[in-house]
PDB file of N, CA and C in Angstrom:
ATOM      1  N   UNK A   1       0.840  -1.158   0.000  1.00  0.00           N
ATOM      2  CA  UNK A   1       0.000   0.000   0.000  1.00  0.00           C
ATOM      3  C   UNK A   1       0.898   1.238   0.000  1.00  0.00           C
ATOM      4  N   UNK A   2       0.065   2.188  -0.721  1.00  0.00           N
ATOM      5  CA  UNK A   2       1.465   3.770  -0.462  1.00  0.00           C
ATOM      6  C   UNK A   2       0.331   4.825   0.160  1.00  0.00           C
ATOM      7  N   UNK A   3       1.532   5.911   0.100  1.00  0.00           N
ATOM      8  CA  UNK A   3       0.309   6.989   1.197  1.00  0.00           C
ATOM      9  C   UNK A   3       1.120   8.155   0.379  1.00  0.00           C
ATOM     10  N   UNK A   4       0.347   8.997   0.523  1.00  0.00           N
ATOM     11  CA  UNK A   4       1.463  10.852   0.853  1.00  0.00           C
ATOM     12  C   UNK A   4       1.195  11.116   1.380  1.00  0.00           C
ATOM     13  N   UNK A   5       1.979  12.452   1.534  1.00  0.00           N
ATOM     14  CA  UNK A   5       1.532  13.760   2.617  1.00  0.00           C
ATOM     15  C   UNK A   5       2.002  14.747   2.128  1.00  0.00           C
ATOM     16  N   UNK A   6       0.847  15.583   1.210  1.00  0.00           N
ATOM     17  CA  UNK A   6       0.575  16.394   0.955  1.00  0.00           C
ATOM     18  C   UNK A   6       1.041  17.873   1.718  1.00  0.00           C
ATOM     19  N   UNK A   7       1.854  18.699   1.356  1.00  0.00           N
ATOM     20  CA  UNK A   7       2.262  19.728   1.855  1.00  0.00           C
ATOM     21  C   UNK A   7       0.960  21.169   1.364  1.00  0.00           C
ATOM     22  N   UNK A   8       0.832  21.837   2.330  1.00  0.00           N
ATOM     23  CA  UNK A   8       0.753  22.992   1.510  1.00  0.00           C
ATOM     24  C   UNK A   8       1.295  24.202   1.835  1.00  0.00           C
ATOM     25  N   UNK A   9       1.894  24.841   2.787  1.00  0.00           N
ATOM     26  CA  UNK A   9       2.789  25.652   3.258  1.00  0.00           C
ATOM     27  C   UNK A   9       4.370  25.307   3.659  1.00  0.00           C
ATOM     28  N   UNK A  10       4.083  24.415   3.688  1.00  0.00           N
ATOM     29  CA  UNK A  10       5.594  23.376   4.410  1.00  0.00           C
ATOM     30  C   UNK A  10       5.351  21.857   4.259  1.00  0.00           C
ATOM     31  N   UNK A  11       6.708  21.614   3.746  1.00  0.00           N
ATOM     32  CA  UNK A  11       6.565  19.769   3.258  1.00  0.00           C
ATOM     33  C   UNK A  11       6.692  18.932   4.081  1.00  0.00           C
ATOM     34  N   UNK A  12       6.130  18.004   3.964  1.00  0.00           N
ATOM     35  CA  UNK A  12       6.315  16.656   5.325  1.00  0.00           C
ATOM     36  C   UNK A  12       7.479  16.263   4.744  1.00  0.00           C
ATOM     37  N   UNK A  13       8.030  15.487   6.131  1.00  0.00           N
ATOM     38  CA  UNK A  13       9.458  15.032   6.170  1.00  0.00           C
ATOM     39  C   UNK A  13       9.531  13.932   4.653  1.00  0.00           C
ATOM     40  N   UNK A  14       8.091  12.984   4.828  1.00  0.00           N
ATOM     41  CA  UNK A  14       8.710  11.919   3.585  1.00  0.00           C
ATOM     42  C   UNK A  14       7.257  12.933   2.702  1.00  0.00           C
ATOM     43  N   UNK A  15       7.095  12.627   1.380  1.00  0.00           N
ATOM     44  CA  UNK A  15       5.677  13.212   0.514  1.00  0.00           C
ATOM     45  C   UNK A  15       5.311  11.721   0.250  1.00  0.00           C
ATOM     46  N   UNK A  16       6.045  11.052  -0.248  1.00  0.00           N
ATOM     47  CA  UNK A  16       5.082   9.385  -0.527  1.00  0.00           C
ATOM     48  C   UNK A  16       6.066   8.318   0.044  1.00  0.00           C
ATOM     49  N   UNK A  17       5.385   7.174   0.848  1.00  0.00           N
ATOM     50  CA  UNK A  17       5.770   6.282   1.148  1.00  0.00           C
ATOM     51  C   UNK A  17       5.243   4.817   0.673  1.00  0.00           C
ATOM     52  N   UNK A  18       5.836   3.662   0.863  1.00  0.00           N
ATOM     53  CA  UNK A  18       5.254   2.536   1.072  1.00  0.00           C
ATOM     54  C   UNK A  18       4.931   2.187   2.409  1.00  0.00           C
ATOM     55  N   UNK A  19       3.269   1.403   2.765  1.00  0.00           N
ATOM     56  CA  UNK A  19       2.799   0.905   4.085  1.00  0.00           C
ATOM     57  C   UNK A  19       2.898  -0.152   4.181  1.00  0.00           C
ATOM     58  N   UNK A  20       3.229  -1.074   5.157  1.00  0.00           N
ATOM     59  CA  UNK A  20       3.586  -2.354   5.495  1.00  0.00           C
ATOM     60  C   UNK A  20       2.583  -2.905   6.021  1.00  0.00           C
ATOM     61  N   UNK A  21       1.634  -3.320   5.447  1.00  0.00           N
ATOM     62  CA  UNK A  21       0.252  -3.424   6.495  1.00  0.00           C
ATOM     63  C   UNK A  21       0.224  -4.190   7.349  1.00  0.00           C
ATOM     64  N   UNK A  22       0.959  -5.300   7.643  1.00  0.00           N
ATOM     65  CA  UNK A  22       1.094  -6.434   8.820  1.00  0.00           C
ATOM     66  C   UNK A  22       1.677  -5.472   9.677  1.00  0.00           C
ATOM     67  N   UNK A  23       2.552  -4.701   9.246  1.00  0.00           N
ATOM     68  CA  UNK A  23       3.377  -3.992  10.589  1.00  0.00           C
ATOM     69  C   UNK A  23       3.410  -2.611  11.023  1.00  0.00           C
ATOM     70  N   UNK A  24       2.764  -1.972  10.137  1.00  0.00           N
ATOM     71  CA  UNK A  24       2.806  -0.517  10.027  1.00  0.00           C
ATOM     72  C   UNK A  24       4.149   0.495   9.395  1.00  0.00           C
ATOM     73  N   UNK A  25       5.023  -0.441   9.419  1.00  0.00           N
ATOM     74  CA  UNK A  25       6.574   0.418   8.770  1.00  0.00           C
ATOM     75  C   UNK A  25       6.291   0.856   7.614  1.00  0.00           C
ATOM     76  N   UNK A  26       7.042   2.347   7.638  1.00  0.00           N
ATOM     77  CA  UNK A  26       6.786   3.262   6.302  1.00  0.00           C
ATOM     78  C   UNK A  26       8.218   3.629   5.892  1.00  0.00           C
ATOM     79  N   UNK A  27       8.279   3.520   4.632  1.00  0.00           N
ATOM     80  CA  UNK A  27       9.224   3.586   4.055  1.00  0.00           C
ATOM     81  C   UNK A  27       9.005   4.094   2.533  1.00  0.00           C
ATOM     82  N   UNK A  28      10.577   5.064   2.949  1.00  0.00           N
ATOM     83  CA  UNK A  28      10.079   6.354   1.943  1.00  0.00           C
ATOM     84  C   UNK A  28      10.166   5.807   0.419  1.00  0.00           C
ATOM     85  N   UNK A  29       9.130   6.104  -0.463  1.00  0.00           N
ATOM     86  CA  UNK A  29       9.144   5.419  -1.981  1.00  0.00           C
ATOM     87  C   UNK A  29       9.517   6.394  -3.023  1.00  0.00           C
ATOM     88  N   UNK A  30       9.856   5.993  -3.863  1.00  0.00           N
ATOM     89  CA  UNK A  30      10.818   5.016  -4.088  1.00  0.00           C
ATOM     90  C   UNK A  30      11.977   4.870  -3.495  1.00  0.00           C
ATOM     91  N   UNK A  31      12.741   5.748  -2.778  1.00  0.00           N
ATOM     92  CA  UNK A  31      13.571   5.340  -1.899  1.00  0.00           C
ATOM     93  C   UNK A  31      13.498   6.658  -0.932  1.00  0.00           C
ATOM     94  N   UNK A  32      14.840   6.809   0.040  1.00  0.00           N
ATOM     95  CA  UNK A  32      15.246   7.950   0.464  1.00  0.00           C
ATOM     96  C   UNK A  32      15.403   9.361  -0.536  1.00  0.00           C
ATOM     97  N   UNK A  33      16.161   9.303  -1.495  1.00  0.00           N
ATOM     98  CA  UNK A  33      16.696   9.871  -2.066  1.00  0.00           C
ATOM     99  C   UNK A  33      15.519  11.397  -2.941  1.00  0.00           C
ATOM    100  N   UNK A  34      14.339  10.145  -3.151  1.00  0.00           N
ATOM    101  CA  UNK A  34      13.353  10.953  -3.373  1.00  0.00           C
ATOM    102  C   UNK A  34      13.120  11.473  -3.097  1.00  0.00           C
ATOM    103  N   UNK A  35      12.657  11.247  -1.433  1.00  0.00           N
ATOM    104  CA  UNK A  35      11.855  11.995  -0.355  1.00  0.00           C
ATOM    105  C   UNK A  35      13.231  13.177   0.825  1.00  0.00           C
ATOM    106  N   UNK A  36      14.361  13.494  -0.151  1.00  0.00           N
ATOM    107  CA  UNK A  36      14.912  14.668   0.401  1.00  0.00           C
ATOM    108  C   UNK A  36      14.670  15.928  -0.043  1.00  0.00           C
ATOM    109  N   UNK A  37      14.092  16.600   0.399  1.00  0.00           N
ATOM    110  CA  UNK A  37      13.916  18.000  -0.634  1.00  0.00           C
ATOM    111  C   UNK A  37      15.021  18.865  -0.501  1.00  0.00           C
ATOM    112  N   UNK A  38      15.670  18.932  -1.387  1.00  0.00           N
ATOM    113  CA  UNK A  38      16.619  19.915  -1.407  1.00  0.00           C
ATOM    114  C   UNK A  38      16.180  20.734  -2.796  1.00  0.00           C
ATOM    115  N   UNK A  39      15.736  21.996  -2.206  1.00  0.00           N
ATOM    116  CA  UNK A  39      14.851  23.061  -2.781  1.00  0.00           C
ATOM    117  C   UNK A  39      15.721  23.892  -4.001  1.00  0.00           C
ATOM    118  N   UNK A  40      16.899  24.268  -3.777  1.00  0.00           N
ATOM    119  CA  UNK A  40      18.311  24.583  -4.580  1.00  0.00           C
ATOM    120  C   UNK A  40      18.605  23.398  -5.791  1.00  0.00           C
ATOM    121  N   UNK A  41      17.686  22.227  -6.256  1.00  0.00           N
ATOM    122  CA  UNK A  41      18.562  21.168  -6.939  1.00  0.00           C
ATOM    123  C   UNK A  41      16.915  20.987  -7.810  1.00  0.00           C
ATOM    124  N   UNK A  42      17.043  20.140  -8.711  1.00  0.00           N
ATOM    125  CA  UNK A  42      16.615  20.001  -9.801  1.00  0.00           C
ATOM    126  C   UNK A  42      15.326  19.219  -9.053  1.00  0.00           C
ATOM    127  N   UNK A  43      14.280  19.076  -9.553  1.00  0.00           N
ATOM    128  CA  UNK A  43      13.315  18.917  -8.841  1.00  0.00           C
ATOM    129  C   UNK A  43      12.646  17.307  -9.525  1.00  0.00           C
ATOM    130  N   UNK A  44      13.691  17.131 -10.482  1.00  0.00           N
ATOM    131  CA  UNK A  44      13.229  16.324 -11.596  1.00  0.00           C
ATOM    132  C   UNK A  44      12.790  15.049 -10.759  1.00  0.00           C
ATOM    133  N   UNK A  45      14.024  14.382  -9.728  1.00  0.00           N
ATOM    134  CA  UNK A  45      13.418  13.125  -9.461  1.00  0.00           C
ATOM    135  C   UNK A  45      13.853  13.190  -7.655  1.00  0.00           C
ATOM    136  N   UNK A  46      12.880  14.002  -7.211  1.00  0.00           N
ATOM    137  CA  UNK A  46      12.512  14.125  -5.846  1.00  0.00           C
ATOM    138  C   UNK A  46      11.072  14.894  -5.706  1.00  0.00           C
ATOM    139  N   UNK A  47      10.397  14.559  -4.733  1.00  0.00           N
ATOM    140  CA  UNK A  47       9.422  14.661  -4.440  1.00  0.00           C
ATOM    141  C   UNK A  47       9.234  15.612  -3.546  1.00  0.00           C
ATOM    142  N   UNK A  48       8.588  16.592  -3.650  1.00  0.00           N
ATOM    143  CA  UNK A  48       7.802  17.679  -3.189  1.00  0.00           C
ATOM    144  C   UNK A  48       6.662  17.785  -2.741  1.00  0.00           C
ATOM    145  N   UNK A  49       5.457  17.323  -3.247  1.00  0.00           N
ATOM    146  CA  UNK A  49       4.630  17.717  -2.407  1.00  0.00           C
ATOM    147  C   UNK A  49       3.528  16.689  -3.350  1.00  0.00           C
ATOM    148  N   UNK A  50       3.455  15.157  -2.955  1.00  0.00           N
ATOM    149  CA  UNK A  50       2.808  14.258  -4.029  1.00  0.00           C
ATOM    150  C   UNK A  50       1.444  14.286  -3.556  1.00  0.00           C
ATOM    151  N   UNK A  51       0.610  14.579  -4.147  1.00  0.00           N
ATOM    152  CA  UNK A  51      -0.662  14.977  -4.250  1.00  0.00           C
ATOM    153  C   UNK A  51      -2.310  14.015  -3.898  1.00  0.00           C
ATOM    154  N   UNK A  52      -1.345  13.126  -5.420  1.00  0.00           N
ATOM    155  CA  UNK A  52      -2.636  11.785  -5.962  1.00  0.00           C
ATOM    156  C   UNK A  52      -1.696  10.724  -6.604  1.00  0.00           C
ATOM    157  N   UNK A  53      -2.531   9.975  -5.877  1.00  0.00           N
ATOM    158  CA  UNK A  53      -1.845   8.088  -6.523  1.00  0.00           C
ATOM    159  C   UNK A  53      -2.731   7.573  -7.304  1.00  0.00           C
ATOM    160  N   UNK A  54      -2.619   6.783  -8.121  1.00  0.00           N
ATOM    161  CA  UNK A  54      -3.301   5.967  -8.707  1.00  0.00           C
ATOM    162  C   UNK A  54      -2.877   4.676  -9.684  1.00  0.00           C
ATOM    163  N   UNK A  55      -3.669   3.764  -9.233  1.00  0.00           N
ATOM    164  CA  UNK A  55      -3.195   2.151  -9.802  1.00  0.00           C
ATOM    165  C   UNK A  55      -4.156   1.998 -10.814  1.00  0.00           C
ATOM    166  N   UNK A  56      -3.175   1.870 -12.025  1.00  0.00           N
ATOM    167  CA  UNK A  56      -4.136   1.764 -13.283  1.00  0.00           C
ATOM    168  C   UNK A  56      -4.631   0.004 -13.158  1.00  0.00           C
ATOM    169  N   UNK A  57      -5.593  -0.265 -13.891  1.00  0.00           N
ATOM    170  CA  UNK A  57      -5.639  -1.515 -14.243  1.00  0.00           C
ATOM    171  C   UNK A  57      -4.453  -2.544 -15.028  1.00  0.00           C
ATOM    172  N   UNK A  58      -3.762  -2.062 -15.744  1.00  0.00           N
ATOM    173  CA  UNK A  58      -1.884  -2.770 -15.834  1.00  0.00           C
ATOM    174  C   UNK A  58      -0.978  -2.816 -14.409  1.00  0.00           C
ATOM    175  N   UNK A  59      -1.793  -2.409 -13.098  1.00  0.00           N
ATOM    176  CA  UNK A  59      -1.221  -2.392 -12.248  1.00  0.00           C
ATOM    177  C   UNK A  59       0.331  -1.274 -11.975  1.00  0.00           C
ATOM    178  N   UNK A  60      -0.222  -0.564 -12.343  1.00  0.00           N
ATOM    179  CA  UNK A  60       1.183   0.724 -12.727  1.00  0.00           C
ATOM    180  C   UNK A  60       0.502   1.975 -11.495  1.00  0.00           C
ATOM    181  N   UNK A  61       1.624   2.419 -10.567  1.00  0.00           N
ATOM    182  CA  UNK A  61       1.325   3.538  -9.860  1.00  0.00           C
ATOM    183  C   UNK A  61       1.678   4.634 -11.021  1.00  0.00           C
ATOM    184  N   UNK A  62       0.150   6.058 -10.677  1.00  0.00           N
ATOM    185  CA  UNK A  62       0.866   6.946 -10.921  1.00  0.00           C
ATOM    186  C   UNK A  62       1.071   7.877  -9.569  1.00  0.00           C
ATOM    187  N   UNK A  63       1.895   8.473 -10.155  1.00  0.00           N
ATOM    188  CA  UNK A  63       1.854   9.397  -8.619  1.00  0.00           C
ATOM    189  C   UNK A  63       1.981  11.251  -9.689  1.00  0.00           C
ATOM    190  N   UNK A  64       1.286  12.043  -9.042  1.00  0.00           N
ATOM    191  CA  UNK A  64       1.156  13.371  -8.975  1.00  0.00           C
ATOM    192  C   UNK A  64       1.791  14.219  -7.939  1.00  0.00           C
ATOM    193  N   UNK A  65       2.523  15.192  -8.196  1.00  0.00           N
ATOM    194  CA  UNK A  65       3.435  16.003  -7.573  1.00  0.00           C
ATOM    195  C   UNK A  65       3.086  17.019  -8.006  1.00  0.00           C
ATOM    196  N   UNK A  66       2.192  17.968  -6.605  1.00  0.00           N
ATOM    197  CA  UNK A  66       1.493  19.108  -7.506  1.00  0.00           C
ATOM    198  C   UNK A  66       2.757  20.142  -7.013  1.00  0.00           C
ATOM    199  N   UNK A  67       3.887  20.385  -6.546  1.00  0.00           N
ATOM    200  CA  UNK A  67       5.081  21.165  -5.819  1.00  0.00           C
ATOM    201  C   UNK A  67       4.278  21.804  -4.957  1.00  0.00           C
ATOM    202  N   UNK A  68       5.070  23.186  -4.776  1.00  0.00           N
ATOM    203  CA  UNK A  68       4.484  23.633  -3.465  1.00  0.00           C
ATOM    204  C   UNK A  68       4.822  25.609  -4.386  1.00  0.00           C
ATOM    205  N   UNK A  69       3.930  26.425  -3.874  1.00  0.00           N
ATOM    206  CA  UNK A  69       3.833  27.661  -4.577  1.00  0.00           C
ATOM    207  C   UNK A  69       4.977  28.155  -3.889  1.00  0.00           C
ATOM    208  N   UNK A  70       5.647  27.718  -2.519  1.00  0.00           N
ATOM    209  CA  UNK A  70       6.788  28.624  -1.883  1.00  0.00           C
ATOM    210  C   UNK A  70       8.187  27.915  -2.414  1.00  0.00           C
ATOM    211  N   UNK A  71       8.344  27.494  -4.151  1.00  0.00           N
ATOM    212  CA  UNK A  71       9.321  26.988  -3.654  1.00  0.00           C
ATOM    213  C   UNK A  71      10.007  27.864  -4.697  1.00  0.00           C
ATOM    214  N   UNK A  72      10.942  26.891  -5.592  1.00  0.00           N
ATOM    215  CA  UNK A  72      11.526  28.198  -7.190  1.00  0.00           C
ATOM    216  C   UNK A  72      11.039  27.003  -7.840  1.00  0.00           C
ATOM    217  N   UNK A  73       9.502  27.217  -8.988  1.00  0.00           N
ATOM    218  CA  UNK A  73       8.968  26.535  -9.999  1.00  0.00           C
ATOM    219  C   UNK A  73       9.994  26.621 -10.845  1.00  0.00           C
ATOM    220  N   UNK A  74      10.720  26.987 -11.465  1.00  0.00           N
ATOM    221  CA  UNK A  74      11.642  26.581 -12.887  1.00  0.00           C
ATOM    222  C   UNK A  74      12.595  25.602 -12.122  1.00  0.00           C
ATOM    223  N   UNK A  75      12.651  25.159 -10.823  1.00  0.00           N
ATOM    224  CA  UNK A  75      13.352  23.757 -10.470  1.00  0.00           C
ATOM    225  C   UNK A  75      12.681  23.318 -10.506  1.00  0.00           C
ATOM    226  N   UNK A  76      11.214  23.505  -9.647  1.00  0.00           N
ATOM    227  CA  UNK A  76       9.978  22.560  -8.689  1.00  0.00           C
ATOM    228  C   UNK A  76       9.399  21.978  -9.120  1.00  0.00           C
ATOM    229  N   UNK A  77       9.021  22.240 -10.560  1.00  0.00           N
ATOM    230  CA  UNK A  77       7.858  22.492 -11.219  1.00  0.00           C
ATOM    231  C   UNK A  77       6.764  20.877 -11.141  1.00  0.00           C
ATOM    232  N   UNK A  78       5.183  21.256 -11.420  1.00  0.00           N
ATOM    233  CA  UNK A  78       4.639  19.675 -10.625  1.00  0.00           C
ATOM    234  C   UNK A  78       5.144  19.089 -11.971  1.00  0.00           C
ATOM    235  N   UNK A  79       4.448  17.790 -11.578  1.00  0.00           N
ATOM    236  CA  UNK A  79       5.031  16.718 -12.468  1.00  0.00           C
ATOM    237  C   UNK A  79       4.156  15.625 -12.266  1.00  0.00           C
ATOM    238  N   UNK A  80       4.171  14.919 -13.166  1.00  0.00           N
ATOM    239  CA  UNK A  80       3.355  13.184 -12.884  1.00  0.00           C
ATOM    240  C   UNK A  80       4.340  12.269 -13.460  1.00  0.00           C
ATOM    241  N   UNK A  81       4.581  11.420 -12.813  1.00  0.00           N
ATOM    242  CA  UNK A  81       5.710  10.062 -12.831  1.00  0.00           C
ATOM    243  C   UNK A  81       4.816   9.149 -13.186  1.00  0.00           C
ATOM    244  N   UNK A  82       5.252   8.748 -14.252  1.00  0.00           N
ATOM    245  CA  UNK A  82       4.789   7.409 -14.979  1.00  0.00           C
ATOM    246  C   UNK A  82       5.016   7.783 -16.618  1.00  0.00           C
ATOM    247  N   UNK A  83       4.417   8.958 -17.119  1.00  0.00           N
ATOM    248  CA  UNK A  83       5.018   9.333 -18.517  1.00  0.00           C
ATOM    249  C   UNK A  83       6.074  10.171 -18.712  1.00  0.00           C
ATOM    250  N   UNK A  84       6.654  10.884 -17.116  1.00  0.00           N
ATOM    251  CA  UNK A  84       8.423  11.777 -16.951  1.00  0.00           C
ATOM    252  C   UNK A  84       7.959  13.026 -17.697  1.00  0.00           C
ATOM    253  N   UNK A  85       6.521  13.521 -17.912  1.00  0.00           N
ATOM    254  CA  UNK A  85       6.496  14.842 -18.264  1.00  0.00           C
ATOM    255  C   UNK A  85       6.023  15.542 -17.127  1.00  0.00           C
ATOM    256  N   UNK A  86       6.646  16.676 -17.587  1.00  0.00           N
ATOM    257  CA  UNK A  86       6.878  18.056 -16.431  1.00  0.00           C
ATOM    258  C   UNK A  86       5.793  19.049 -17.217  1.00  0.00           C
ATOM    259  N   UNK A  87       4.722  19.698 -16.873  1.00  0.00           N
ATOM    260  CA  UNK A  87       3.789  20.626 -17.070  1.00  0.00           C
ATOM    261  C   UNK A  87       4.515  21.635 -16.612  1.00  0.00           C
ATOM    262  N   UNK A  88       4.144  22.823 -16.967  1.00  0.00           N
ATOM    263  CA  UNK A  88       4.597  24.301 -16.903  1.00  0.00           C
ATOM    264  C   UNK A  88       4.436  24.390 -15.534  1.00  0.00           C
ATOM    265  N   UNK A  89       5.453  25.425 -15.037  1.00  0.00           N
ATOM    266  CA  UNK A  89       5.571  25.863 -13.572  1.00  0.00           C
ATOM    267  C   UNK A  89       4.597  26.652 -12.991  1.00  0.00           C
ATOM    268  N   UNK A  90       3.442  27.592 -14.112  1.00  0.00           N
ATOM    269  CA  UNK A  90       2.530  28.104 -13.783  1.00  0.00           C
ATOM    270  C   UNK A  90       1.308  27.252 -13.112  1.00  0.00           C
ATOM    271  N   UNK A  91       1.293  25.921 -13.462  1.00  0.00           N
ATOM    272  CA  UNK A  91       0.334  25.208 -13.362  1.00  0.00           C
ATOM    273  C   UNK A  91       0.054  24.601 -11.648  1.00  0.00           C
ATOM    274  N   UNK A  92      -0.992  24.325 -11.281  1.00  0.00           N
ATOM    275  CA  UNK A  92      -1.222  23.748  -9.979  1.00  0.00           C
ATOM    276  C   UNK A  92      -1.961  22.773 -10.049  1.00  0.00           C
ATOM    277  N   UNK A  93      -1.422  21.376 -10.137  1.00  0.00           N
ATOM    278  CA  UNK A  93      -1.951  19.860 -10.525  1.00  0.00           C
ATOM    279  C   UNK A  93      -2.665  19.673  -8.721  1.00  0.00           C
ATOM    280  N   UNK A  94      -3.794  18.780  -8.747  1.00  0.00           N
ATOM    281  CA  UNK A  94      -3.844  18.105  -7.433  1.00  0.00           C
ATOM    282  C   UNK A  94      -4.507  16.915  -7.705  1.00  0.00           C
ATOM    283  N   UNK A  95      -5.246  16.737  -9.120  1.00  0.00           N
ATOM    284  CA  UNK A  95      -5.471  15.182  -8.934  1.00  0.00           C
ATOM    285  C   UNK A  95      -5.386  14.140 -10.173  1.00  0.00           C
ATOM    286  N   UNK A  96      -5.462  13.035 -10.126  1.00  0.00           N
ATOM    287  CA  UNK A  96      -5.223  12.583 -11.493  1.00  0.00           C
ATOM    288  C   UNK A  96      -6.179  11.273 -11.342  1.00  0.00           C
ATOM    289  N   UNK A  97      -6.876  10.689 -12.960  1.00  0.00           N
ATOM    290  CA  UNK A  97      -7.052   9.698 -13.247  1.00  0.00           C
ATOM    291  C   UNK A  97      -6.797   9.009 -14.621  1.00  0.00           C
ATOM    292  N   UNK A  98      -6.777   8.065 -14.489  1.00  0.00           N
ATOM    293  CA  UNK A  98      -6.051   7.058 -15.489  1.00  0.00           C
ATOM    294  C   UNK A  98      -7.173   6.536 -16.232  1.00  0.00           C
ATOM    295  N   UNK A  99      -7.354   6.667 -17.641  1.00  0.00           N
ATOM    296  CA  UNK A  99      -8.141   5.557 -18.683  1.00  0.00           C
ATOM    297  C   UNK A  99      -7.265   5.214 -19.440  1.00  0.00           C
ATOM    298  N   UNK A 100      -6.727   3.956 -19.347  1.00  0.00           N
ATOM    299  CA  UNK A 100      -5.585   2.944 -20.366  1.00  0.00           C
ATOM    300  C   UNK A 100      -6.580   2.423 -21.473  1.00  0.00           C
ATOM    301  N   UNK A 101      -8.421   2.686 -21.664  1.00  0.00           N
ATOM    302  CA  UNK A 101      -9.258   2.175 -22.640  1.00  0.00           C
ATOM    303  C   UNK A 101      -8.864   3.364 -23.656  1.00  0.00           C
ATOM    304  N   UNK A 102      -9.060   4.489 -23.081  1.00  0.00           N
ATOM    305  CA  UNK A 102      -8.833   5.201 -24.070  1.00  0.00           C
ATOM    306  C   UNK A 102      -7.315   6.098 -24.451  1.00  0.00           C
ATOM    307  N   UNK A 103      -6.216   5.721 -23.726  1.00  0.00           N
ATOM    308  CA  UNK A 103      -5.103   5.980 -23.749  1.00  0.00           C
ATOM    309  C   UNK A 103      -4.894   7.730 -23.033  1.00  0.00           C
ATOM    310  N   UNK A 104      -5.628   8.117 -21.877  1.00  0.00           N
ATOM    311  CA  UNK A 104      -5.584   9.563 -21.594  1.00  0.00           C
ATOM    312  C   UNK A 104      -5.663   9.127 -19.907  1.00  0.00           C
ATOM    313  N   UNK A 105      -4.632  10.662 -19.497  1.00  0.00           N
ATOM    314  CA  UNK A 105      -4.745  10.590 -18.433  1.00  0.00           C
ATOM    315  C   UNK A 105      -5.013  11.926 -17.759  1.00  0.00           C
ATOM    316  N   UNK A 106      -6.316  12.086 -16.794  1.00  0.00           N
ATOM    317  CA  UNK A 106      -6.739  13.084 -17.057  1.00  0.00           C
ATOM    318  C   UNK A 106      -6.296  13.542 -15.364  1.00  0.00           C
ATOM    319  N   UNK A 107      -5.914  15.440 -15.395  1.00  0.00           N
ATOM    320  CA  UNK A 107      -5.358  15.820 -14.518  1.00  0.00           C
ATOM    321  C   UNK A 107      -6.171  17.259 -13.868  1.00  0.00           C
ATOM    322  N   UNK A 108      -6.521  16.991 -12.975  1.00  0.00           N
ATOM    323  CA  UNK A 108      -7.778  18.512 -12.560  1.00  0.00           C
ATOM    324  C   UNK A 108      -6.087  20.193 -12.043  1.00  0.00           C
ATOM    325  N   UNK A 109      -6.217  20.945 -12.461  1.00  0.00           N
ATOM    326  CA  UNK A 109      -5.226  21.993 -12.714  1.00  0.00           C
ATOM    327  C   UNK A 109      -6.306  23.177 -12.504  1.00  0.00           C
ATOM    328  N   UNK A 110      -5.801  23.632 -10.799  1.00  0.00           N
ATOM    329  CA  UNK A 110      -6.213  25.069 -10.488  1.00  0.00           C
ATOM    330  C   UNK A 110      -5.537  26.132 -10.836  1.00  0.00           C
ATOM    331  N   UNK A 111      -4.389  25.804 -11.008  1.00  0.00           N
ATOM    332  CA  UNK A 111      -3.252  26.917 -11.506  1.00  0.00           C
ATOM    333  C   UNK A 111      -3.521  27.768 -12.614  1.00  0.00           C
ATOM    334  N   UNK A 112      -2.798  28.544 -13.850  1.00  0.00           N
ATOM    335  CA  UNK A 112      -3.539  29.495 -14.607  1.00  0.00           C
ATOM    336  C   UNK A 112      -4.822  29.819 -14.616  1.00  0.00           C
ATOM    337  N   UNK A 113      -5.220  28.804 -15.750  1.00  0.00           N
ATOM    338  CA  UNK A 113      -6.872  29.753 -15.709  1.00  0.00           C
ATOM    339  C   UNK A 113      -7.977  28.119 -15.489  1.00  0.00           C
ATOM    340  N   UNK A 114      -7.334  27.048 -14.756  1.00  0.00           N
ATOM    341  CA  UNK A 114      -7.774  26.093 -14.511  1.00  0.00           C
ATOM    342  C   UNK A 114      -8.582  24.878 -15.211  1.00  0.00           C
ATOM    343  N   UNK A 115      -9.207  23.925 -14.595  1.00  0.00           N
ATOM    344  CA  UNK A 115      -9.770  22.847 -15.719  1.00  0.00           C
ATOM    345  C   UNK A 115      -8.800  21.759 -15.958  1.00  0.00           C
ATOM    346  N   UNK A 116      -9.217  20.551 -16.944  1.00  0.00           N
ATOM    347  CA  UNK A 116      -8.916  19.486 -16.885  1.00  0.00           C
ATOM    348  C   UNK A 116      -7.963  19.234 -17.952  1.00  0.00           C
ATOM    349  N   UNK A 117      -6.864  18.989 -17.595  1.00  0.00           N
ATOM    350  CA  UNK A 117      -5.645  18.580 -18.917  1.00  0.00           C
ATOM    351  C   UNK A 117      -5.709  17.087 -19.439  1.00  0.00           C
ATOM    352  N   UNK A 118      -5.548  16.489 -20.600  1.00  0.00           N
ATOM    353  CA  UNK A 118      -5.676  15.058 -21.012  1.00  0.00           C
ATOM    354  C   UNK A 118      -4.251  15.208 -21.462  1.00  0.00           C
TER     355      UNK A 118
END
């Protein structure tokens, strides 16, 4: 099972983990490395502020990283992991769903002038 924790003024120590459900141990996903924010460095493959998960029917996590508005967007910028594209820094992602029937994955965006991205 995975979880986040959603920041919105200040980031939690991990943003997504794996849950151990027999035992409760959480452990940061995909590893440590992810879940360090170092705000000064490329934002590409660390996690900021992961939003929304979702398990497609191929059994594939996605995960959504909507960043955080206090940080520097031309590092931060959100992102969704699973297709490695980065949306514009103007943008404010918070949720996502997956149709693999029709090959779209659709993302709700309050940021600019808002509405649903495919």
């Amino acid at each position: 099972m995975f979880a986040t924790a959603p920041a919105s003024a200040k980031r939690s120590r991990y943003s997504m983990v794996e849950v151990y459900t027999k035992t409760g141990a959480l452990t940061p996903y995909p590893g440590e490395s992810w879940n360090v924010f170092k705000p000064d460095e490329d934002g590409t493959h660390q996690w900021i502020s992961v939003q929304a998960l979702w398990v497609d029917e191929r059994d594939h996590l996605w995960a959504l990283d909507s960043s955080l508005t206090s940080v520097d967007q031309t590092r931060q910028s959100p992102k969704l992991i699973e297709y490695g594209y980065v949306v514009t820094p103007k943008d404010s992602l918070n949720d996502i769903r997956v149709d693999l029937k029709h090959g779209y994955a659709y993302l709700s965006n309050a940021g600019n002038q808002g509405g649903i991205a495919r």
